[in-house]
Protein backbone atom coordinates (compact mmCIF):
# COMPACT_ATOMS: atom_id res chain seq x y z
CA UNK A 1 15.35 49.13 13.77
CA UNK A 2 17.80 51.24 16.25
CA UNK A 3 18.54 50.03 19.75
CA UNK A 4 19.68 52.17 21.98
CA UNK A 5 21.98 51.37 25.12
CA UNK A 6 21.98 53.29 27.89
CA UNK A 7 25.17 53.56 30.11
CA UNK A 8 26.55 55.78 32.91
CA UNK A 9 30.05 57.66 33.35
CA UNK A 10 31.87 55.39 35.89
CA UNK A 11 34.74 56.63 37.70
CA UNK A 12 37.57 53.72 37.96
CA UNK A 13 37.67 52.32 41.67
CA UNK A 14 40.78 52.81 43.36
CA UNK A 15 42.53 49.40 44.13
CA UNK A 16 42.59 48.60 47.45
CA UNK A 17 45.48 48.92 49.50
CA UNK A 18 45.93 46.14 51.54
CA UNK A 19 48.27 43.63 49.58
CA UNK A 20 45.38 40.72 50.67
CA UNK A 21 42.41 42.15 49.34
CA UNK A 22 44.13 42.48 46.02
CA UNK A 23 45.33 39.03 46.22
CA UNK A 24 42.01 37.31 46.99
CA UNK A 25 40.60 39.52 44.04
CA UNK A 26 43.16 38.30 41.67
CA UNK A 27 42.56 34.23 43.29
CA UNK A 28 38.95 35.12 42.18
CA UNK A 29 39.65 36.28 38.63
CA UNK A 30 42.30 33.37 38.24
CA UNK A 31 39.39 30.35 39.50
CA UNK A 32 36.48 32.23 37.43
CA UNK A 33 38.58 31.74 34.44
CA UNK A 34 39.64 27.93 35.57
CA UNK A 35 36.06 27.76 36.61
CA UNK A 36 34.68 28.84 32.84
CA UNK A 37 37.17 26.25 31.23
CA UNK A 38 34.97 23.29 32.74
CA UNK A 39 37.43 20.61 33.63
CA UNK A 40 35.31 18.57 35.98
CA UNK A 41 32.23 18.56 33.51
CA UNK A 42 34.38 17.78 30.97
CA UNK A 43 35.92 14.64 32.58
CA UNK A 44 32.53 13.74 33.55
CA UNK A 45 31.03 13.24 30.21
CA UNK A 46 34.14 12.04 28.80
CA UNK A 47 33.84 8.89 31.79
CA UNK A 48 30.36 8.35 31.68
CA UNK A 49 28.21 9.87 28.53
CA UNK A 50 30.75 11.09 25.72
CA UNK A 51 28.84 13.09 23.06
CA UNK A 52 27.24 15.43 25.77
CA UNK A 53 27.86 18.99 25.80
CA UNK A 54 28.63 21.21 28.76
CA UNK A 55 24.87 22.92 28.46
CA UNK A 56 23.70 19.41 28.83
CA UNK A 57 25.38 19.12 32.54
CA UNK A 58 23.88 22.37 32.99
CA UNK A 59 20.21 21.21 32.77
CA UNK A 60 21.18 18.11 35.08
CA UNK A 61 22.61 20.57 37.89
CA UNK A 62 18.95 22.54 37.03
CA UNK A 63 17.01 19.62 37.71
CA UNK A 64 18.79 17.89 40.52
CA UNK A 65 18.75 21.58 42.56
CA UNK A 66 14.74 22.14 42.01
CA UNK A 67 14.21 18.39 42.60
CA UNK A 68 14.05 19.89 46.54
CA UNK A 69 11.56 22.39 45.98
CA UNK A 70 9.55 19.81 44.10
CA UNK A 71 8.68 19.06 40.66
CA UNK A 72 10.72 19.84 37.70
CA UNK A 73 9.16 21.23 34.44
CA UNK A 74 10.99 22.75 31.13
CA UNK A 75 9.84 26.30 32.51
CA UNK A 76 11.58 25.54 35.78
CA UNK A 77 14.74 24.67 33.85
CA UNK A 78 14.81 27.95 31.53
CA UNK A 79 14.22 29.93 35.09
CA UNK A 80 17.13 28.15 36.66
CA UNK A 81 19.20 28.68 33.72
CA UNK A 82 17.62 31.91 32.52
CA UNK A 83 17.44 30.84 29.30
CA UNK A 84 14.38 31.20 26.64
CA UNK A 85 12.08 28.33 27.40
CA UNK A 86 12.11 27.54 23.62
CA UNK A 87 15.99 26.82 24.23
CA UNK A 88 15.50 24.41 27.63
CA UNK A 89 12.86 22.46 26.02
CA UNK A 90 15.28 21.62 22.84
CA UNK A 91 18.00 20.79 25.77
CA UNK A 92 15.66 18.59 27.99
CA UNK A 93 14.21 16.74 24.05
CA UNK A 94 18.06 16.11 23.33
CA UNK A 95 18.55 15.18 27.14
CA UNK A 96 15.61 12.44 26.64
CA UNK A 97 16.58 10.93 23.29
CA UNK A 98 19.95 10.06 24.90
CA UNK A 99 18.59 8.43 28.13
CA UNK A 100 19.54 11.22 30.55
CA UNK A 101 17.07 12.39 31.07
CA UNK A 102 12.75 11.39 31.34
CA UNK A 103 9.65 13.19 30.88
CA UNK A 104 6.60 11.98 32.93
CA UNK A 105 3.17 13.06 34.36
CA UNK A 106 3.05 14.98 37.00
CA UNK A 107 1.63 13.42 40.36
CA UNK A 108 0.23 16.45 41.62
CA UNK A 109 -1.53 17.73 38.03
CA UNK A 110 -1.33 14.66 35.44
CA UNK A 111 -1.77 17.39 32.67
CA UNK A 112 1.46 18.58 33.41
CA UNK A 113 4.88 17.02 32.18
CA UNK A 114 7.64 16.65 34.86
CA UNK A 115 11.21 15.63 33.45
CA UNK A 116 13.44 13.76 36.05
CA UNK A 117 16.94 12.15 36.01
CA UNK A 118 17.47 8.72 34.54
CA UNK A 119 19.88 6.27 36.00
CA UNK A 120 22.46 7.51 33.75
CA UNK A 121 21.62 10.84 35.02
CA UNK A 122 21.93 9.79 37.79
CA UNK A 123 25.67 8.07 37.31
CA UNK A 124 26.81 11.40 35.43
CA UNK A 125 26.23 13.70 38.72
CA UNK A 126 27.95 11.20 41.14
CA UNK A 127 31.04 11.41 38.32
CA UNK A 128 31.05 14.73 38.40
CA UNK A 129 31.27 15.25 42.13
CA UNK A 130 33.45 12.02 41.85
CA UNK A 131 36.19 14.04 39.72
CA UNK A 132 35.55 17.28 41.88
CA UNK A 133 36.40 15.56 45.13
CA UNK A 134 39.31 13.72 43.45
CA UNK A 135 40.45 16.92 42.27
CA UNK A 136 40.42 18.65 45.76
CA UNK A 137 41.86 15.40 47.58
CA UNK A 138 45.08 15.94 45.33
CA UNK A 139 45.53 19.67 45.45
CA UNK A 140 45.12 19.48 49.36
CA UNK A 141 46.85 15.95 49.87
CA UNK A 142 50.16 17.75 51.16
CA UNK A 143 48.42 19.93 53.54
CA UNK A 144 48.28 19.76 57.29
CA UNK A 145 44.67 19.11 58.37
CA UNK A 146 44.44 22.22 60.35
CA UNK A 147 45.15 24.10 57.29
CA UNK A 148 42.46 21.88 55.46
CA UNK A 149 39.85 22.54 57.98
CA UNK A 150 40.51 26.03 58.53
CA UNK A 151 40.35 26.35 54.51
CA UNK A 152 37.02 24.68 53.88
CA UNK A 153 35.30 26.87 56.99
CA UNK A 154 37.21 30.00 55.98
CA UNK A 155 36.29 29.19 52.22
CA UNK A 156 32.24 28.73 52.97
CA UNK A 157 32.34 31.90 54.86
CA UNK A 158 33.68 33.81 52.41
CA UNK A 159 31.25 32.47 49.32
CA UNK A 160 28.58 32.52 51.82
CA UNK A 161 29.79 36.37 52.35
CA UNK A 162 29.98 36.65 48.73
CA UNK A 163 26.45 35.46 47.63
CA UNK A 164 24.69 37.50 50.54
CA UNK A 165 26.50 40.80 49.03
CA UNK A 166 25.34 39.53 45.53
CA UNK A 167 21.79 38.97 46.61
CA UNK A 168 21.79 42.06 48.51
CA UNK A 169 22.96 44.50 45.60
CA UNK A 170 20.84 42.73 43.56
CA UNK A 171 17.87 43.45 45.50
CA UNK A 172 19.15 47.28 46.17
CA UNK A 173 19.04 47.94 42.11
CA UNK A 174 15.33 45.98 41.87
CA UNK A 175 13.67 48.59 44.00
């Protein structure tokens, strides 16, 4: 069987001239790579559940996020994750047999199966968010607080930019 790929002739962007643009581009490449290296999640299961993988934290971000929008199934997971649902149901049956995770029936439809977090669960998101705010604390501990609180509101703008130009884009190639 032949696949074919189709791609376009792209013409190499210019790099921007202003000396900040190009810096904050570089920052981004520098923490996506730091990012994809998965310190925190890695300390986390080291602390609290050691024999986890990374996917594993993956599925408890999943269900902890749709928790809000109300209840969790293995299709909501795969969605979240966009992954084959095949895959997030072998996750979440791994997730179970080591006490992270629990199926039950739903309260709104008791044929359906809901998975929630267990307590463990439970303890492995408040490390994780334990080791992340440990982990700003010391990189900002020698700053002035003006400088701390003009980072964090400059730094949500600019994500917040970020993920409206994403969604945006996204929806301009959809239609």
């Amino acid at each position: 069987m032949t696949t074919a790929t189709t791609t376009r002739e792209v013409e190499a962007s210019p790099l921007p001239e202003d000396e900040n643009l190009l810096r904050i581009g570089q920052v981004m490449t520098r923490m996506r790579v730091m990012t994809g290296r998965r310190m925190i999640g890695r300390l986390a299961i080291l602390n609290v559940a050691p024999g986890l993988e990374l996917s594993h934290l993956d599925v408890i971000d999943a269900v902890k996020r749709a928790e809000g929008s109300g209840e969790v199934t293995v299709g909501t997971i795969a969605e979240i994750l966009r992954i084959d649902p095949s895959r997030a149901s072998r996750i979440v049956a791994e997730m179970v047999a080591r006490g992270v995770l629990r199926r039950k029936a739903s309260q709104a439809d008791a044929r359906r199966i809901v998975v929630v977090l267990t307590a463990l669960g439970q303890r492995l998101l408040a490390e994780i968010q334990a080791q992340k705010f440990a982990l700003i604390e010391g990189i900002v501990a020698d700053w002035p607080a003006e400088d701390i609180e003009a980072f964090s509101r400059l730094f949500d703008r600019f994500i917040g930019g970020y993920e409206h130009a994403f969604q945006t884009r996204l929806k301009d190639t959809d239609g």
